[in-house]
N, C-alpha and C. Protein backbone atom coordinates (compact mmCIF):
# COMPACT_ATOMS: atom_id res chain seq x y z
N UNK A 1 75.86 91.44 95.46
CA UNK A 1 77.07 90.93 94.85
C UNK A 1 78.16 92.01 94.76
N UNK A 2 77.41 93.11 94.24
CA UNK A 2 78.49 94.38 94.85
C UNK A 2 79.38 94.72 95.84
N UNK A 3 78.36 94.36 96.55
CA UNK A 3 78.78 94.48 98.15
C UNK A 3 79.92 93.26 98.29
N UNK A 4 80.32 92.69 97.94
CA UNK A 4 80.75 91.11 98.22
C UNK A 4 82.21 91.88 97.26
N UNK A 5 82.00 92.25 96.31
CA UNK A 5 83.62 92.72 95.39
C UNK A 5 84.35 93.71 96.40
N UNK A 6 83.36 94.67 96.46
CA UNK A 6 83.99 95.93 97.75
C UNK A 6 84.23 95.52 99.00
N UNK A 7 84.34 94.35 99.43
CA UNK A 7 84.34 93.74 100.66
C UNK A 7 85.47 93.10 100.28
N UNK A 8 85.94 92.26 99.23
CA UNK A 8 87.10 91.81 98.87
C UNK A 8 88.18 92.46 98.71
N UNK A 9 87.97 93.47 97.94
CA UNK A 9 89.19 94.32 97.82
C UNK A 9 89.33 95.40 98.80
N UNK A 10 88.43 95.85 99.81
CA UNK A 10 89.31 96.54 101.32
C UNK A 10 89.84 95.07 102.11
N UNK A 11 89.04 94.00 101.72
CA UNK A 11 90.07 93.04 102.77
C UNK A 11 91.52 92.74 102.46
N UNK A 12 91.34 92.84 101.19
CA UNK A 12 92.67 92.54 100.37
C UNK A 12 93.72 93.28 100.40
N UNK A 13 93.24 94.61 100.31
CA UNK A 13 94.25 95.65 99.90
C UNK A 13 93.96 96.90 101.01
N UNK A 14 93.41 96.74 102.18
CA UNK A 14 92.86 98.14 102.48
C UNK A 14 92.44 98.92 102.14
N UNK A 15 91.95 99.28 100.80
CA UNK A 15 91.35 100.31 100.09
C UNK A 15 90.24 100.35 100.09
N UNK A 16 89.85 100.92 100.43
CA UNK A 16 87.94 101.17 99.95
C UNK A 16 87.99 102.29 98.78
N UNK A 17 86.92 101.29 97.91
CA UNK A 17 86.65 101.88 96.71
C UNK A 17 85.65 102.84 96.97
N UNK A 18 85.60 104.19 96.01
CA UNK A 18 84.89 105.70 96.62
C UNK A 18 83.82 105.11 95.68
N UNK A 19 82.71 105.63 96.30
CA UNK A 19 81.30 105.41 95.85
C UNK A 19 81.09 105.95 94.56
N UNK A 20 81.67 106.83 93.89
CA UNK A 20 81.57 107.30 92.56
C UNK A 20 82.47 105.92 91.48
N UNK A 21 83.30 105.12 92.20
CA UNK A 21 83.39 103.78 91.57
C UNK A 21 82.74 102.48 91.46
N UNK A 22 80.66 102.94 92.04
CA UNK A 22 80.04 101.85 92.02
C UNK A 22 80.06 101.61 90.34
N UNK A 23 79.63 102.57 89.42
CA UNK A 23 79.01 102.01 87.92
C UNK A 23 80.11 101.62 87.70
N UNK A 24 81.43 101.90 87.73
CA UNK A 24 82.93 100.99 87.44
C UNK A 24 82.56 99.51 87.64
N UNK A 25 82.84 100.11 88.77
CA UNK A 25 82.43 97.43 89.53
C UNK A 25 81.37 97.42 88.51
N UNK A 26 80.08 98.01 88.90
CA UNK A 26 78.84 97.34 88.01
C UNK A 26 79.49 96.97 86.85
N UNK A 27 79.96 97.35 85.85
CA UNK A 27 80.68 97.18 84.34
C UNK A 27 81.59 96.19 84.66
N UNK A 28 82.36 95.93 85.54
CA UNK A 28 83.62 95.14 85.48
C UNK A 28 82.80 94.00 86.08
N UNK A 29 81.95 93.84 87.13
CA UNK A 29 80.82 92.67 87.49
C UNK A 29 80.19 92.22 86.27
N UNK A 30 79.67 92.96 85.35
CA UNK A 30 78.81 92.57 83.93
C UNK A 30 80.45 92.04 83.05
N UNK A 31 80.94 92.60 82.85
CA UNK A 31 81.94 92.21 81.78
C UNK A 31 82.45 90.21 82.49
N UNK A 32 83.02 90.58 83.82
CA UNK A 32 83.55 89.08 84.26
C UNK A 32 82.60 88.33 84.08
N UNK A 33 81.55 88.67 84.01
CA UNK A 33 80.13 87.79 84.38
C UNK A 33 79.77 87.23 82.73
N UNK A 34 80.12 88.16 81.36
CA UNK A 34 80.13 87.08 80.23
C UNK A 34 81.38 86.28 79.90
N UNK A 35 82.27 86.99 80.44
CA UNK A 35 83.99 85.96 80.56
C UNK A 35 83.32 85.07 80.96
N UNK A 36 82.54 84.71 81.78
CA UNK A 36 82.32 82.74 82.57
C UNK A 36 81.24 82.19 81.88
N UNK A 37 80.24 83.22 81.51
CA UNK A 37 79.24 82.88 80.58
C UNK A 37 79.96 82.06 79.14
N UNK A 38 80.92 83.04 78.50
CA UNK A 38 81.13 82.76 77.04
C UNK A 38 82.36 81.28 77.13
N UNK A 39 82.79 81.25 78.86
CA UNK A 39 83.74 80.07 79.11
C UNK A 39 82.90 78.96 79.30
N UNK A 40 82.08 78.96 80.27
CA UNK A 40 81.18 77.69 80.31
C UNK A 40 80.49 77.24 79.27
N UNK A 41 79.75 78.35 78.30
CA UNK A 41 78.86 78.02 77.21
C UNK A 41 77.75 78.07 77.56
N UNK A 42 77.24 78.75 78.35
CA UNK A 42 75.54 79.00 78.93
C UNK A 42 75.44 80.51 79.31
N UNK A 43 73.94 80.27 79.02
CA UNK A 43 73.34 81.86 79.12
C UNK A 43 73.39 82.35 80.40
N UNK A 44 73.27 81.99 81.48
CA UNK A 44 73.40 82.43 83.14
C UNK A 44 74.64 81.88 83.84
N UNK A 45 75.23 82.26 85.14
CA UNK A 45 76.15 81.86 85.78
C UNK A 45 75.77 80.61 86.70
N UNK A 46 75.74 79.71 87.20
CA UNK A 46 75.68 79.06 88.53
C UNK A 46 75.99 79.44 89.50
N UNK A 47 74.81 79.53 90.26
CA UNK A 47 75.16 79.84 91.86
C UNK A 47 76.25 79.69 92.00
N UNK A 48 76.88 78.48 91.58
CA UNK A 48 78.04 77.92 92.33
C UNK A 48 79.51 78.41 92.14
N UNK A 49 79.23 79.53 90.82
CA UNK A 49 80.55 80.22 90.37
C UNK A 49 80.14 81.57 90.95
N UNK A 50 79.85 82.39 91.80
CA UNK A 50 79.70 83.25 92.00
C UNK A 50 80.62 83.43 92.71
N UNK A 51 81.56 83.22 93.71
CA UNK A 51 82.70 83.48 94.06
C UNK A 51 83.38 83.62 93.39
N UNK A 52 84.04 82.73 92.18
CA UNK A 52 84.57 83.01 90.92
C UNK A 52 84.34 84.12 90.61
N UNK A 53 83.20 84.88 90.63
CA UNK A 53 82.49 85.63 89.83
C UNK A 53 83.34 87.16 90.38
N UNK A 54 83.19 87.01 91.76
CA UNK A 54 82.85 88.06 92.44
C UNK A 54 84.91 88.45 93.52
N UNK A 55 85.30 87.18 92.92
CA UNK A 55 87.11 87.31 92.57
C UNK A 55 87.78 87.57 91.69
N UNK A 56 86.99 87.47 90.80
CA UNK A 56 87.45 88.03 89.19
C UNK A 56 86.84 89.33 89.11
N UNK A 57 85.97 90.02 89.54
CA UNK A 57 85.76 91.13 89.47
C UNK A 57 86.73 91.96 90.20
N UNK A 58 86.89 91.39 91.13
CA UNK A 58 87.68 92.20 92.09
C UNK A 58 89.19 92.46 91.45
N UNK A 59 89.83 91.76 91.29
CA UNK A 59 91.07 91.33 90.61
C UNK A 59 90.84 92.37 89.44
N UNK A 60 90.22 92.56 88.83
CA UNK A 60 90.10 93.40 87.33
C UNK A 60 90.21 94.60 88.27
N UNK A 61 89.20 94.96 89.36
CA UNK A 61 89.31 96.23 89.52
C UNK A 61 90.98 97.00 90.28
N UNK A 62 91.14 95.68 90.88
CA UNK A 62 92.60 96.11 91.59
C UNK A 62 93.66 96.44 90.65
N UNK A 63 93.68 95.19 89.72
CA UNK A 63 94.84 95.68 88.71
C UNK A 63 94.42 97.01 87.84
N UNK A 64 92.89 97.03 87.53
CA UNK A 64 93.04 98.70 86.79
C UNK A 64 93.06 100.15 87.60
N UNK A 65 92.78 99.90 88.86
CA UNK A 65 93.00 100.87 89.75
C UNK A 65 94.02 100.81 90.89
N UNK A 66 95.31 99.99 90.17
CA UNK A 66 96.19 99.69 91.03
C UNK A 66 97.50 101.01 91.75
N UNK A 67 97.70 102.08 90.75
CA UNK A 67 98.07 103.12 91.11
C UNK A 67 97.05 103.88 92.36
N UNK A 68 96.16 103.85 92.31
CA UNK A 68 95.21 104.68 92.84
C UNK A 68 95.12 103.48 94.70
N UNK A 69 95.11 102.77 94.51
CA UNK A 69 95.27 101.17 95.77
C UNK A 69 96.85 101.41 96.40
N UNK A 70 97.61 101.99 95.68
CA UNK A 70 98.61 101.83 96.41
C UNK A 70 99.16 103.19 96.73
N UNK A 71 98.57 104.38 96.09
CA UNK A 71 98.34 105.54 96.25
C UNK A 71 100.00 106.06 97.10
N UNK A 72 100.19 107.38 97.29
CA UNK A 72 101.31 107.90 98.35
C UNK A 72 101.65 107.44 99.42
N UNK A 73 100.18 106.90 100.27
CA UNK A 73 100.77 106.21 101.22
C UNK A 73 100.78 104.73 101.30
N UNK A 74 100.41 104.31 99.98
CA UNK A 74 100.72 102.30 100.10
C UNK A 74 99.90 102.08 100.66
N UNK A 75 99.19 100.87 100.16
CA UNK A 75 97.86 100.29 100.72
C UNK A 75 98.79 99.10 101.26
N UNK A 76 97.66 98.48 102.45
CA UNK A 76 98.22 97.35 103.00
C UNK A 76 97.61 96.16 102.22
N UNK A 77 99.03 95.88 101.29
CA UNK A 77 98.50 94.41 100.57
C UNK A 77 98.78 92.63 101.10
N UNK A 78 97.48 92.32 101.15
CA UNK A 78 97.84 91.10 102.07
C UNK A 78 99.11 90.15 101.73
N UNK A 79 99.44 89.31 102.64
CA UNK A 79 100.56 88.59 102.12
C UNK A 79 100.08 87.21 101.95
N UNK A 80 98.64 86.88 102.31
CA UNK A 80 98.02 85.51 102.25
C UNK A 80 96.94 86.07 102.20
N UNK A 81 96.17 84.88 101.13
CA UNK A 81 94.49 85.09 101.20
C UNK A 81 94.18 83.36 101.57
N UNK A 82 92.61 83.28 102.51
CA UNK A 82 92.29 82.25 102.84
C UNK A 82 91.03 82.05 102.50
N UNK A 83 90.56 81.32 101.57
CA UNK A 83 88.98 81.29 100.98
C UNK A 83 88.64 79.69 101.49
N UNK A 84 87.92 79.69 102.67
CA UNK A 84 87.40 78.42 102.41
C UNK A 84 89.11 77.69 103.27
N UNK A 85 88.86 76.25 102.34
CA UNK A 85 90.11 75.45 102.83
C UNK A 85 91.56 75.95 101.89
N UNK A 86 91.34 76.63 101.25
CA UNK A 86 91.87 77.23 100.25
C UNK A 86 92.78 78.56 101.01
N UNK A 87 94.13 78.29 100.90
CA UNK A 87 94.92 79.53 101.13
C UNK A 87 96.11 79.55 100.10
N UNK A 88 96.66 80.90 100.28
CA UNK A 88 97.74 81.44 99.03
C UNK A 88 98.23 82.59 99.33
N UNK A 89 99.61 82.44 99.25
CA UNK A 89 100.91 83.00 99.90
C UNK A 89 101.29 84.09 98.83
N UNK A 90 101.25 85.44 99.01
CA UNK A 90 101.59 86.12 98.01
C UNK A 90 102.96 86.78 97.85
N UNK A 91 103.79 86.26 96.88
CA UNK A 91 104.77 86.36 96.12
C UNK A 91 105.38 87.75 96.18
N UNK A 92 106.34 88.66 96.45
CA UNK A 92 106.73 89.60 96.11
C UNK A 92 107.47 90.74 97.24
N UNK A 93 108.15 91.28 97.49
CA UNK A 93 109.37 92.18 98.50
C UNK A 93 108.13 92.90 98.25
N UNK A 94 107.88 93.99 97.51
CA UNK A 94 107.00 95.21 97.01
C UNK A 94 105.72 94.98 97.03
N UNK A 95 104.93 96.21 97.69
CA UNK A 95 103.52 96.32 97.65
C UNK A 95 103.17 95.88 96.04
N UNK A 96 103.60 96.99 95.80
CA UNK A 96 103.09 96.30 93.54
C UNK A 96 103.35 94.96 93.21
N UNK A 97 104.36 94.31 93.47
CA UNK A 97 104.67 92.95 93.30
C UNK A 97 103.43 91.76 93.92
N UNK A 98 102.88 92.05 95.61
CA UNK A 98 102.09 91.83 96.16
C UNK A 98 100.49 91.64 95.32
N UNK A 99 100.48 92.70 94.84
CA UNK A 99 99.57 92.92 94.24
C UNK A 99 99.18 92.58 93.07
N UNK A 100 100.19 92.53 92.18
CA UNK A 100 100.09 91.67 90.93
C UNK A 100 100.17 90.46 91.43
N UNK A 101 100.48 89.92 92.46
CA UNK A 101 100.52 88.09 92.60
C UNK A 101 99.27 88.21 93.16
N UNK A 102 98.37 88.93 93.82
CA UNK A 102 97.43 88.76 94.06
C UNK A 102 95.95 89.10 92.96
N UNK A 103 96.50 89.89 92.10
CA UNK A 103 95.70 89.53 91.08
C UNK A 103 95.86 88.18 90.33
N UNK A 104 96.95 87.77 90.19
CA UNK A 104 97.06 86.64 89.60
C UNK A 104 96.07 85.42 90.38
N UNK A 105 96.30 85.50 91.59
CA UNK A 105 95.35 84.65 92.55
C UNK A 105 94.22 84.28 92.35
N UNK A 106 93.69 85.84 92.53
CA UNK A 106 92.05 86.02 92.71
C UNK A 106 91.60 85.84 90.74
N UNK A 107 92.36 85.88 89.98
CA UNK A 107 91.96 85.56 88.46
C UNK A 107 91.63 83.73 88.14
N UNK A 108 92.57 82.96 89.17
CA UNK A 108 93.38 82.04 88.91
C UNK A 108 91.71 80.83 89.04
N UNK A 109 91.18 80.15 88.23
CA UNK A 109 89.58 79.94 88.20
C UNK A 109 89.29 78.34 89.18
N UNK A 110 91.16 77.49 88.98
CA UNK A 110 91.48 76.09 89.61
C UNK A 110 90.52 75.31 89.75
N UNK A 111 90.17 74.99 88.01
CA UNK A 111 89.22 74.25 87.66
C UNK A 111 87.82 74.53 88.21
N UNK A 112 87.11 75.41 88.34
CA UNK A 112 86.04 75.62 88.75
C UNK A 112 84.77 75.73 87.59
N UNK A 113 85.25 76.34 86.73
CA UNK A 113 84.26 76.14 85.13
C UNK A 113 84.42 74.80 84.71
N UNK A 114 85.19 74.03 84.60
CA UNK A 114 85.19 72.95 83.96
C UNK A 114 83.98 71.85 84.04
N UNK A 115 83.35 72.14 84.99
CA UNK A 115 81.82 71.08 85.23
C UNK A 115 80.98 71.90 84.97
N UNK A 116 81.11 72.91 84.57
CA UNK A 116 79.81 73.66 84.10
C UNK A 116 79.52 73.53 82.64
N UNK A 117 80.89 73.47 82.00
CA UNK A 117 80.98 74.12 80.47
C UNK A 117 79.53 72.92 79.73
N UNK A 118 79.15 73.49 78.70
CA UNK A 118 78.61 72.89 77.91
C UNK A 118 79.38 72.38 76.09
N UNK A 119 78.98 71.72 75.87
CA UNK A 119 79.98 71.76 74.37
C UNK A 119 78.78 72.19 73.48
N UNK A 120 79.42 72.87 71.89
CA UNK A 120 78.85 73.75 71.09
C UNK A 120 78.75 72.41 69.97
N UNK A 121 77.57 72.36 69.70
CA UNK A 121 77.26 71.62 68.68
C UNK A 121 77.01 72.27 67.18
């Protein structure tokens, strides 16, 4: 699943994250991973949100290591992402602009918890 965040964000942004930023993802993978937990209302994720899972991780890590992604020489930030039948046009003149609409993207969940959630009795 690691492998799947670091695969997102060099596709995304050209950056490859340096190997001394695996326990980072690990933490930001565990943290997104009770965000969907404490949203759905169940103790494990569904298979079926793991993309969710593993776009929201990514997205956390871009926006907190977004100086460092766009670094002196500017990372190449996509101007469209295509998941599936699913595509999205990213917003902005500026690499940073790019990039915050693309966090916004990859955060963005478009009803995907909503058949999972459980209600709290």
């Amino acid at each position: 699943m690691i492998e799947d965040v670091k695969a997102l964000i060099v596709g995304a942004t050209g950056y490859t994250p340096p190997d001394n930023d695996a326990a980072f993802i690990s933490y930001l993978w565990k943290t997104e991973g009770q965000r969907i937990e404490n949203d759905i209302n169940q103790d494990g994720i569904p298979e079926a949100l793991d993309g969710l899972h593993t776009r929201r991780t990514a997205a956390q890590y871009i926006q907190l290591k977004k100086n460092d992604i766009l670094g002196d020489d500017g990372a190449q930030v996509a101007r469209s992402i295509r998941e599936g039948d699913v595509s999205v046009e990213l917003a902005g003149e500026t690499k940073a602009q790019r990039l915050d609409a693309l966090y916004a993207a990859l955060m963005e969940d478009r009803g995907e918890t909503a058949c999972f959630r459980k209600l709290r009795w």
